[in-house]
C-alpha atoms as a PDB file:
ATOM      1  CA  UNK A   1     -17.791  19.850   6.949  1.00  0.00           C
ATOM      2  CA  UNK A   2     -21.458  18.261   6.906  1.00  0.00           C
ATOM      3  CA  UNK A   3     -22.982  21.177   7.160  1.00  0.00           C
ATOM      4  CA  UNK A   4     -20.508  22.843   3.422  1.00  0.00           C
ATOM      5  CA  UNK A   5     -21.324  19.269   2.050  1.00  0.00           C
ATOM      6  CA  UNK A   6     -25.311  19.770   2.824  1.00  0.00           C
ATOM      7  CA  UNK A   7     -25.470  22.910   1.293  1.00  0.00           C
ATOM      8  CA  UNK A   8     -22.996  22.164  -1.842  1.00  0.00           C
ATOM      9  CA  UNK A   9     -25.171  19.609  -2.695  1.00  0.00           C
ATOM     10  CA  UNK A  10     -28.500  21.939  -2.986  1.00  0.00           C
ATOM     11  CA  UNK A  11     -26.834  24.148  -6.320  1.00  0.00           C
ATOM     12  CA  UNK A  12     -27.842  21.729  -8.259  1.00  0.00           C
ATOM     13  CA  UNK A  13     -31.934  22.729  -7.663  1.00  0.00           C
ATOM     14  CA  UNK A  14     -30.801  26.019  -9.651  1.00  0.00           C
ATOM     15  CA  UNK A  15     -30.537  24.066 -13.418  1.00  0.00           C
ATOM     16  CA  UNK A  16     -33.228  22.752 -15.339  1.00  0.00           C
ATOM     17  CA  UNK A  17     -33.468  19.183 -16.010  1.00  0.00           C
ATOM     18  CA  UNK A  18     -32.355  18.464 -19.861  1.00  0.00           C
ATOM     19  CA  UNK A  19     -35.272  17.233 -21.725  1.00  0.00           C
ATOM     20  CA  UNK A  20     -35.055  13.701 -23.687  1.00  0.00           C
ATOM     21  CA  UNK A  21     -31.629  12.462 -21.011  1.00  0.00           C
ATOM     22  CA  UNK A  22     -32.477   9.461 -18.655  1.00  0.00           C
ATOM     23  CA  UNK A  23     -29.675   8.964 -15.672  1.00  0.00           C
ATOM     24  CA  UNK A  24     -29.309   5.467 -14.031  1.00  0.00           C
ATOM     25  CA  UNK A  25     -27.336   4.880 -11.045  1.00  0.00           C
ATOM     26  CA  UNK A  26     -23.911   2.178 -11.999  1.00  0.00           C
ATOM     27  CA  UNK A  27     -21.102   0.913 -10.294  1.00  0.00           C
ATOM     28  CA  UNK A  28     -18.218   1.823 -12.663  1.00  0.00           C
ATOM     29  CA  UNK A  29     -15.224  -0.305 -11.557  1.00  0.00           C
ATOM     30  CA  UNK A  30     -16.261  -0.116  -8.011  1.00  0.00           C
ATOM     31  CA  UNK A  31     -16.858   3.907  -8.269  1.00  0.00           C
ATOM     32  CA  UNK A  32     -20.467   5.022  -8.075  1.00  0.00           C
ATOM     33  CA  UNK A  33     -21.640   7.183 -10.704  1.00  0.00           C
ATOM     34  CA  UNK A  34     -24.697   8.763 -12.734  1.00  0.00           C
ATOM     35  CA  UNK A  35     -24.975   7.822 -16.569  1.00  0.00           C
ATOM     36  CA  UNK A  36     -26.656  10.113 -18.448  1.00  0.00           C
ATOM     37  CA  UNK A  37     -28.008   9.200 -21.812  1.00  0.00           C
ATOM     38  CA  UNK A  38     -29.582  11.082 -24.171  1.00  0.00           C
ATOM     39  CA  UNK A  39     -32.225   9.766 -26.775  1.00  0.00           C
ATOM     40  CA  UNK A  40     -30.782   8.692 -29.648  1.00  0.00           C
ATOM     41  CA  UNK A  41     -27.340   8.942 -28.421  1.00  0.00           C
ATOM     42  CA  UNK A  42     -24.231   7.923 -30.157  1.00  0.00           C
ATOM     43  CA  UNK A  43     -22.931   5.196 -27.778  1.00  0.00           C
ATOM     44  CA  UNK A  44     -19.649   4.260 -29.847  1.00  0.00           C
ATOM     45  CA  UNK A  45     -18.101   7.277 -27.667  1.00  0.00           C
ATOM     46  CA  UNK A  46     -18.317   8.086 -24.246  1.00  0.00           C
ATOM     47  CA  UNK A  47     -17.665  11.097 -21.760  1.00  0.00           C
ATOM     48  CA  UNK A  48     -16.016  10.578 -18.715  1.00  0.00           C
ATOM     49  CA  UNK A  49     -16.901  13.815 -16.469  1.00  0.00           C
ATOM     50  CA  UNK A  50     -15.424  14.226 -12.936  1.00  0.00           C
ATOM     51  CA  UNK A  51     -17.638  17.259 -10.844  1.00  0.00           C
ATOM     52  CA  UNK A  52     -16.284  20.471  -8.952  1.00  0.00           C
ATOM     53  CA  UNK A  53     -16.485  21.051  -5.550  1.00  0.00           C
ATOM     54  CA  UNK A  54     -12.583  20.880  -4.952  1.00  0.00           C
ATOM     55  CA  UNK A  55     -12.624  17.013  -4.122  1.00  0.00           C
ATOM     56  CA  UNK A  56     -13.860  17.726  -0.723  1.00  0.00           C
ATOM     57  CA  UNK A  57     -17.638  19.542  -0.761  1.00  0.00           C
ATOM     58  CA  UNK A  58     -19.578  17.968  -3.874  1.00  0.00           C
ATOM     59  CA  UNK A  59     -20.821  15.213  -5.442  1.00  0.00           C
ATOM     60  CA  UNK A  60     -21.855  13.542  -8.588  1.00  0.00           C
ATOM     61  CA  UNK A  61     -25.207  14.341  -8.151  1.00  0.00           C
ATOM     62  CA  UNK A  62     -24.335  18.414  -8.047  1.00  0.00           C
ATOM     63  CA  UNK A  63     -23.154  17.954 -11.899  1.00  0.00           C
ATOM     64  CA  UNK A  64     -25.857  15.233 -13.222  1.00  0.00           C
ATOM     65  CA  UNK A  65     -28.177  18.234 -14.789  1.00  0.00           C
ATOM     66  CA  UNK A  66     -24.580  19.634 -15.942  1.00  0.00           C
ATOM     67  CA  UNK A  67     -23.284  16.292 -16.996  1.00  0.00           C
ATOM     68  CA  UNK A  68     -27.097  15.956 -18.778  1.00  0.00           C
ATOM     69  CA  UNK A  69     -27.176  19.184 -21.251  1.00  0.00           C
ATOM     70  CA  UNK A  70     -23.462  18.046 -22.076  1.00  0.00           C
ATOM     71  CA  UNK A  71     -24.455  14.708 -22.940  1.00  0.00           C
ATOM     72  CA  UNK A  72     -27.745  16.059 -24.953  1.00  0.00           C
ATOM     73  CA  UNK A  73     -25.331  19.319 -26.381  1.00  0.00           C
ATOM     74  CA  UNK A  74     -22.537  16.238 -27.932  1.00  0.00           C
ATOM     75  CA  UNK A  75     -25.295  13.296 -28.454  1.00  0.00           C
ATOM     76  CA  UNK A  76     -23.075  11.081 -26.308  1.00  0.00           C
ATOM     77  CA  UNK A  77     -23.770   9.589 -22.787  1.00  0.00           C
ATOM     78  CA  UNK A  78     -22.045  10.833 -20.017  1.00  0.00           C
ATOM     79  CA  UNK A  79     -20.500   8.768 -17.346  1.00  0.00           C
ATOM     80  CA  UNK A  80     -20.526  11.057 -13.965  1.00  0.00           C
ATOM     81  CA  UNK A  81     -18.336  10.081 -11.522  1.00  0.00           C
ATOM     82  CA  UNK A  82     -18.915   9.558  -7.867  1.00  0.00           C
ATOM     83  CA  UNK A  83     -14.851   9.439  -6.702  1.00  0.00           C
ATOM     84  CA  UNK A  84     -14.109   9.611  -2.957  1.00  0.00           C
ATOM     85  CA  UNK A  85     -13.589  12.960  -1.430  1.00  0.00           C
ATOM     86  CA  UNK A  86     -11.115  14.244   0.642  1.00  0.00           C
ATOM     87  CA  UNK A  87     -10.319  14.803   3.668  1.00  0.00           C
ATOM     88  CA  UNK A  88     -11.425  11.137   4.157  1.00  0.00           C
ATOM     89  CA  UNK A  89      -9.762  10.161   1.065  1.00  0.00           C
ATOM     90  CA  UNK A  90      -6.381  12.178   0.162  1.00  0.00           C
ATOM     91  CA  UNK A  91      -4.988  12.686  -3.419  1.00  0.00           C
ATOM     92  CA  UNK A  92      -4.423  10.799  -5.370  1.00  0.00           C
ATOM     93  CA  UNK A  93      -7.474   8.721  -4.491  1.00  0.00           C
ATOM     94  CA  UNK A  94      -9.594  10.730  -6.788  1.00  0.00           C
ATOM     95  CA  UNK A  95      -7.292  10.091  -9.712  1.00  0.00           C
ATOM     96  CA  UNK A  96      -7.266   6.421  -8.741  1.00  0.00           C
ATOM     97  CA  UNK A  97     -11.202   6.377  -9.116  1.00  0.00           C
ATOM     98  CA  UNK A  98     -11.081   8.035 -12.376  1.00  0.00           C
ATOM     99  CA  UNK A  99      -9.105   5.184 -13.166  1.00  0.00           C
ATOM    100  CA  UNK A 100     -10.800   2.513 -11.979  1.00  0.00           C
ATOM    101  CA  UNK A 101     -13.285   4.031 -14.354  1.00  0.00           C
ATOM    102  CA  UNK A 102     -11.832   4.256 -16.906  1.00  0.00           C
ATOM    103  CA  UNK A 103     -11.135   0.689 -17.052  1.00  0.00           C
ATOM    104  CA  UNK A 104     -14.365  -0.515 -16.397  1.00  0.00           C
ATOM    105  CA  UNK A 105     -15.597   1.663 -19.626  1.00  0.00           C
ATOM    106  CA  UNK A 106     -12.938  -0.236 -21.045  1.00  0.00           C
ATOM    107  CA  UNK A 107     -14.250  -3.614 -20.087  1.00  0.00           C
ATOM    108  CA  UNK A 108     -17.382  -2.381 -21.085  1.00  0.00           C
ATOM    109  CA  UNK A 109     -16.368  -2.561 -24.783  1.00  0.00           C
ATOM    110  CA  UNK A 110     -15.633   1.296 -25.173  1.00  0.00           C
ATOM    111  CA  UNK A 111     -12.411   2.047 -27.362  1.00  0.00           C
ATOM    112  CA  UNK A 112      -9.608   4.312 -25.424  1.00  0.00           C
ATOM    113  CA  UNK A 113     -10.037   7.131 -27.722  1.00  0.00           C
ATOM    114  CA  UNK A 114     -13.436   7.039 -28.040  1.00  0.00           C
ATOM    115  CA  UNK A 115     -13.244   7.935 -24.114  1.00  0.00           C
ATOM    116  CA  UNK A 116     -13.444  11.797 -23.407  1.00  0.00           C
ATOM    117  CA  UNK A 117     -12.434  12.611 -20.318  1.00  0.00           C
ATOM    118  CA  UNK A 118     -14.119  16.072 -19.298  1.00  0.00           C
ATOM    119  CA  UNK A 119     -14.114  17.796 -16.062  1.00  0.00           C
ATOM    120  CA  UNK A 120     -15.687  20.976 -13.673  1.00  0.00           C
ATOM    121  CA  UNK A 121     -13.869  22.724 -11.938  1.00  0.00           C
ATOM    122  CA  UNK A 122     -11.430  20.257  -9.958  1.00  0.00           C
ATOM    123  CA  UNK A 123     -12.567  17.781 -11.670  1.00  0.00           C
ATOM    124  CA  UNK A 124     -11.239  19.689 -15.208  1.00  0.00           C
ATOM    125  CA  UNK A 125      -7.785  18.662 -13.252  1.00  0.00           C
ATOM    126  CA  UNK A 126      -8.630  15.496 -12.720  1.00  0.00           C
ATOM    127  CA  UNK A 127      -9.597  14.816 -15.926  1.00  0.00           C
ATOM    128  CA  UNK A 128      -6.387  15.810 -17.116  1.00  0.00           C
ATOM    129  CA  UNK A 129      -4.136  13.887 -14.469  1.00  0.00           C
ATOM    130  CA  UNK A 130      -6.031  10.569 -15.577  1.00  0.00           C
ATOM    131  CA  UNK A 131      -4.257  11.130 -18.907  1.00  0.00           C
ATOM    132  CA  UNK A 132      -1.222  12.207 -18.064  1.00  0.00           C
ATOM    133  CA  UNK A 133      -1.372   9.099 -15.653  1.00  0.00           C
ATOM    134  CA  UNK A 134      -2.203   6.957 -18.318  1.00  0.00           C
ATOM    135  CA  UNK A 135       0.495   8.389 -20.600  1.00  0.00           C
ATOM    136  CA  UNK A 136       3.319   7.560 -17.758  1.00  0.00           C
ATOM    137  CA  UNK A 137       2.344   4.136 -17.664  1.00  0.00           C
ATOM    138  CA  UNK A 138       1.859   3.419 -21.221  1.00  0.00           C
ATOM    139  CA  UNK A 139      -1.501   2.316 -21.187  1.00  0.00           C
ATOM    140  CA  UNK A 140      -4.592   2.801 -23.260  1.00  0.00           C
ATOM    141  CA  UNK A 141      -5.136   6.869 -23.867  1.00  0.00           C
ATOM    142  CA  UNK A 142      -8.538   8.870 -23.625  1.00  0.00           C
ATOM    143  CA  UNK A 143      -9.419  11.275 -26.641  1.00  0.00           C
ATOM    144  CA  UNK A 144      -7.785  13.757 -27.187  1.00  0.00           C
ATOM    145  CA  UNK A 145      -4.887  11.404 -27.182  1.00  0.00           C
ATOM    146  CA  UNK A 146      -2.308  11.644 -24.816  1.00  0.00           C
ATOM    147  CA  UNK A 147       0.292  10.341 -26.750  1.00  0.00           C
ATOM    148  CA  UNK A 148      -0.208  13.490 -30.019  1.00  0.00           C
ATOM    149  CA  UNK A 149       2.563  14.967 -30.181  1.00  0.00           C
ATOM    150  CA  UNK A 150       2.737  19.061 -28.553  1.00  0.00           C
ATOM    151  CA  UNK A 151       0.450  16.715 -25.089  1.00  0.00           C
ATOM    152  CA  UNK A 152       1.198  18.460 -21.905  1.00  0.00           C
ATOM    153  CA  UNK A 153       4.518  16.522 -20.411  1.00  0.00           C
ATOM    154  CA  UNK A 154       4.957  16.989 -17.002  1.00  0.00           C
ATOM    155  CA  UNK A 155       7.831  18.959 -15.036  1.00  0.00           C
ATOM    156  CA  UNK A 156       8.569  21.467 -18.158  1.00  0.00           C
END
């Protein structure tokens, strides 16, 4: 398993750096993560962006250059989360940590729907479960709302 995680964590030497983003290291909630900012970025709105690597081999630091161009590409910052990996940590503790910050972006004076939670790979699912989590318990909805009518509802 070190040795998958090891090498997972070298893709990331294959993308360029996005020019004009700074990253900073934050505890979001008590989830690390990587917050990208662009220059001159809108900061009324947010991205929330869980990486790939199937919850078990990657990291945020894989998807930071990713994370970067898609902050630069939508003039928002992006929020790159850090949530535990399995098999250390099983399911749903990665949808717990997308939680946890999501409420901390909360606390930080963001509005729920001016939240986008965005995803790679696994983390596109995860992304997704966060607001149909969210939905179930009636609580404050990322953008695109979860509570539009024609959302995914689960079990049909």
């Amino acid at each position: 398993m070190d040795a998958a995680r090891i090498q997972a964590e070298q893709v990331h030497l294959a993308a360029r750096e996005p020019e004009g983003v700074t990253y900073r290291e934050v505890d979001a909630g008590g989830v690390l993560g990587i917050w990208c900012e662009p220059v001159d970025a809108n900061t009324d709105y947010v991205l929330l962006h869980t990486h790939a690597g199937g919850s078990v081999l990657a990291s945020a630091h894989v998807d930071r250059k990713l994370a970067g161009h898609i902050a630069k590409a939508a003039g928002a910052p992006v929020l790159v989360l850090d949530f535990r990996r399995a098999p250390e940590h099983k399911y749903p503790a990665q949808v717990d940590d997308a939680e946890a910050a999501f409420n901390w972006l909360l606390s930080e004076g963001y509005e729920p729907g001016n939240i986008i939670t965005i995803g790679h790979s696994i983390g596109g699912f995860i992304a997704v479960a966060l607001a149909l989590r969210l939905r179930d318990r009636s609580s404050p909805c990322p953008e695109p709302s979860c509570r539009s009518p024609g959302f995914v509802r689960g079990g049909s």
